[in-house]
Each structure stands twice: as structure tokens, then as C-alpha cells.
C-alpha atoms as a PDB file:
ATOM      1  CA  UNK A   1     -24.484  39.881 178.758  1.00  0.00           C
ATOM      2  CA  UNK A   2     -25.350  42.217 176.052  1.00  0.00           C
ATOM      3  CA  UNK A   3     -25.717  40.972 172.425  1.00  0.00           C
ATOM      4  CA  UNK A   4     -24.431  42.350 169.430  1.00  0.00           C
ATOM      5  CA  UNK A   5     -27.580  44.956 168.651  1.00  0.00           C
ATOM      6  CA  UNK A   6     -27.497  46.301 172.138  1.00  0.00           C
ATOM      7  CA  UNK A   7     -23.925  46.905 172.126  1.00  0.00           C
ATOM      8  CA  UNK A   8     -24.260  48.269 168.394  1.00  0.00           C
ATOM      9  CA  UNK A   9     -27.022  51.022 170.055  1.00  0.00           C
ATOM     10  CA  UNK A  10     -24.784  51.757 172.655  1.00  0.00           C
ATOM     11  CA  UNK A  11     -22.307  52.756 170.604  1.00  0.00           C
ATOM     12  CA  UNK A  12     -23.894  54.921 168.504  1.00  0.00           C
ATOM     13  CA  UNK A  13     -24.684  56.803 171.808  1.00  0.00           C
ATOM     14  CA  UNK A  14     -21.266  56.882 173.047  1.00  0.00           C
ATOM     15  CA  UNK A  15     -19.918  57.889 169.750  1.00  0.00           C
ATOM     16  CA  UNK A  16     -21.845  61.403 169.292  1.00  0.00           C
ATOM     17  CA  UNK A  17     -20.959  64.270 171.466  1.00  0.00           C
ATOM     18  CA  UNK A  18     -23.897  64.660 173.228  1.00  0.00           C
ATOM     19  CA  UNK A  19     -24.508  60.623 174.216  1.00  0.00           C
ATOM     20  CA  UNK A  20     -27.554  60.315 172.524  1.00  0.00           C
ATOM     21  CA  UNK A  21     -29.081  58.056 169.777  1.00  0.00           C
ATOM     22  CA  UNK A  22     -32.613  58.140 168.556  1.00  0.00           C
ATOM     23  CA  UNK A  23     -35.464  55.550 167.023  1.00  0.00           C
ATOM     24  CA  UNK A  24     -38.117  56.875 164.564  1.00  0.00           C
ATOM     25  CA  UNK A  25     -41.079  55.115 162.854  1.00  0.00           C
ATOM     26  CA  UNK A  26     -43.295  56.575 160.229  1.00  0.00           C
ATOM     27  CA  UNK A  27     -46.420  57.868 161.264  1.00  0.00           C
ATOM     28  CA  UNK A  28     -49.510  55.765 161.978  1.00  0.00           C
ATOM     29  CA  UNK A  29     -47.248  52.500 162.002  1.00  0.00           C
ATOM     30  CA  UNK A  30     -46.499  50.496 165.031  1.00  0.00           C
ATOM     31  CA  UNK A  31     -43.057  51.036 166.966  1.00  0.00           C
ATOM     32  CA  UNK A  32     -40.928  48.306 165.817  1.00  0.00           C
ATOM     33  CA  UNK A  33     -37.617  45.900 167.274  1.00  0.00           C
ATOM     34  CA  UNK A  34     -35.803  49.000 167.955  1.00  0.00           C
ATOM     35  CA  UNK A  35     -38.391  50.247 170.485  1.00  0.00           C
ATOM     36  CA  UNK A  36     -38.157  46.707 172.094  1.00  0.00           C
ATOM     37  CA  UNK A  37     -34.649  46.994 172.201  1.00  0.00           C
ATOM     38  CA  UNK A  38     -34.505  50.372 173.604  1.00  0.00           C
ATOM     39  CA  UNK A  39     -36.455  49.115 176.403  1.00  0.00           C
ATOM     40  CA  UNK A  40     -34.919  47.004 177.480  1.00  0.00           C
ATOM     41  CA  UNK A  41     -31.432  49.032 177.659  1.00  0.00           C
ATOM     42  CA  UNK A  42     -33.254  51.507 179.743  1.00  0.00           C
ATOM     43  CA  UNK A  43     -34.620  49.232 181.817  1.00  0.00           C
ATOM     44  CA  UNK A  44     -31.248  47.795 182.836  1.00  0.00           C
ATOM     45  CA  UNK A  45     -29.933  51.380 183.438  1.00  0.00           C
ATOM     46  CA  UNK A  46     -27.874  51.596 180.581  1.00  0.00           C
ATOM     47  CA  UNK A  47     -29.833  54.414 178.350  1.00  0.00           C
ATOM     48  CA  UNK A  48     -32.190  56.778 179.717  1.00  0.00           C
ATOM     49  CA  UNK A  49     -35.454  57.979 177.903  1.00  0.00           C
ATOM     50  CA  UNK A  50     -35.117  61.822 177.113  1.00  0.00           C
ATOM     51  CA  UNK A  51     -37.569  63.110 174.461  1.00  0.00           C
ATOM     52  CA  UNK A  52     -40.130  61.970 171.701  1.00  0.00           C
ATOM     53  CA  UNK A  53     -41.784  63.939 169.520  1.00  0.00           C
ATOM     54  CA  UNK A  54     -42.428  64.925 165.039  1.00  0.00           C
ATOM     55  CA  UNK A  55     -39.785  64.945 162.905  1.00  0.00           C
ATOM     56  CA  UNK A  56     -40.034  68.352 161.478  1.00  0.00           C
ATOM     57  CA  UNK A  57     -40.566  67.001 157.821  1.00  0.00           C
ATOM     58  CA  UNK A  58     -42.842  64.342 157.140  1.00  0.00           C
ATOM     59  CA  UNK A  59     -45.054  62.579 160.204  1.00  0.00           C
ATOM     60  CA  UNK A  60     -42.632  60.728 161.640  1.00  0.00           C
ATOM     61  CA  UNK A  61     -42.074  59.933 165.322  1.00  0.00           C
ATOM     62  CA  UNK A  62     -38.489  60.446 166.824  1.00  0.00           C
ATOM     63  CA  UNK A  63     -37.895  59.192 170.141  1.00  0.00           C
ATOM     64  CA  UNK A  64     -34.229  60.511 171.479  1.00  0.00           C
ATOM     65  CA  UNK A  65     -32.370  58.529 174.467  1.00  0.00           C
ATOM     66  CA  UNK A  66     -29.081  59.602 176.224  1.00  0.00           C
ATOM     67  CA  UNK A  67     -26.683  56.831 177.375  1.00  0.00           C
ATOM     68  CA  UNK A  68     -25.656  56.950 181.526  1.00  0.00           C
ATOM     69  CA  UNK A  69     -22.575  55.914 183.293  1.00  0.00           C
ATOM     70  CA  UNK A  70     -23.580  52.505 183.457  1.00  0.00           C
ATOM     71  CA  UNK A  71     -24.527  51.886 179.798  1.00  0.00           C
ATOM     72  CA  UNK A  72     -20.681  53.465 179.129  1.00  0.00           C
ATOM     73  CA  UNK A  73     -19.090  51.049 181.588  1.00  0.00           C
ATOM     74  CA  UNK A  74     -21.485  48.135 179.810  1.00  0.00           C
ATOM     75  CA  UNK A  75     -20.106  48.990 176.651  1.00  0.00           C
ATOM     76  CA  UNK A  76     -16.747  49.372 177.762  1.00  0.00           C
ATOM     77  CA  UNK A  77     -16.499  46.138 178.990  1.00  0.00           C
ATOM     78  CA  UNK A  78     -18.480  44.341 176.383  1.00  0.00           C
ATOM     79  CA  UNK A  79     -15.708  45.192 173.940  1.00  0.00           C
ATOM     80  CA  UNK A  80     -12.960  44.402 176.248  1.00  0.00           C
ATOM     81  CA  UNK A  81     -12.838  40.285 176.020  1.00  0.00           C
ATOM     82  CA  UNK A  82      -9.826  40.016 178.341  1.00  0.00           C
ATOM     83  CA  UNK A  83     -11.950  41.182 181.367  1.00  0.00           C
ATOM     84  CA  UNK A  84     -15.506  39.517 180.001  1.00  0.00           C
ATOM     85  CA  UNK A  85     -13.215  36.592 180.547  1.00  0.00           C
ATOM     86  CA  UNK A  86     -11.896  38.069 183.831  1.00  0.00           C
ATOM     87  CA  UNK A  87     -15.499  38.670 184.959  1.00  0.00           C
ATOM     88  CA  UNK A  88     -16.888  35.552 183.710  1.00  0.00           C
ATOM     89  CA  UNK A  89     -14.706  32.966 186.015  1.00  0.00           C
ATOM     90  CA  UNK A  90     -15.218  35.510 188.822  1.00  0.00           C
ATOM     91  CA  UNK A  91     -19.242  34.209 188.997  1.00  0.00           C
END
């Protein structure tokens, strides 16, 4: 079950027209929660790594990720608590 901050990045993918969201950290600092987080979505198949590179002002690091098919239907059902319901008492 996702929690609240996965579904949150999630949705911020599905909302823009391309399906993707991005992290950034400031140069020469450590990649944070967000990175954690975003790891963890891909590695359940939900977002998919695409890119990481400078910001072009400043020295920050930008690291882009696109959401997949499964990280839609995730979402999708993660906001529909009729069938999390449905789902659950199918287990």
C-alpha cells in the first residue's frame, strides 16, 4: 500500500502532460528523502528513471522520472477507497 508521499509524487507525474516529475538538490549536498522515495517507486515499477543532470542556473542537480502504466493504475486505485476496500477483503 502506498502512503501519502508516494501517492503525492505520483501525482505530480500524472498531472503534467508529459508524466514526469523531477527531484533536485543543491550542489555538493547529499541527495535527500525524496531520492529515497523515488527509489523506491521505481523499484516497484511504478516510476521509471529517465535523466539527471545541472540545472542550467546555479549547481544544482535535477534528476527527471516518468511515471509507467503501473504507477497510473497504483495511483488510480490508491485514490479510489471503494475498491482498496474491494481489494483488501479479496487477500
Amino acid at each position: 500500500m502506498l502512503n501519502h508521499t508516494q501517492i503525492t509524487m505520483l501525482g505530480s507525474a500524472a498531472i503534467d502532460g508529459f508524466g514526469e516529475t523531477y527531484i533536485k538538490r543543491p550542489y555538493g549536498e547529499c541527495w535527500g528523502a525524496d531520492y529515497t522515495l523515488m527509489c523506491a517507486l521505481v523499484a516497484m515499477g511504478y516510476m521509471k528513471f529517465k535523466c539527471c543532470h545541472h540545472a542550467p542556473i546555479g549547481c544544482d542537480f535535477i534528476r527527471r522520472y516518468t511515471i509507467t502504466d503501473d504507477g497510473r493504475e497504483a495511483l488510480r486505485r490508491a485514490c479510489n477507497p471503494i475498491e482498496q476496500v474491494r481489494n483488501e477483503g479479496e487477500r
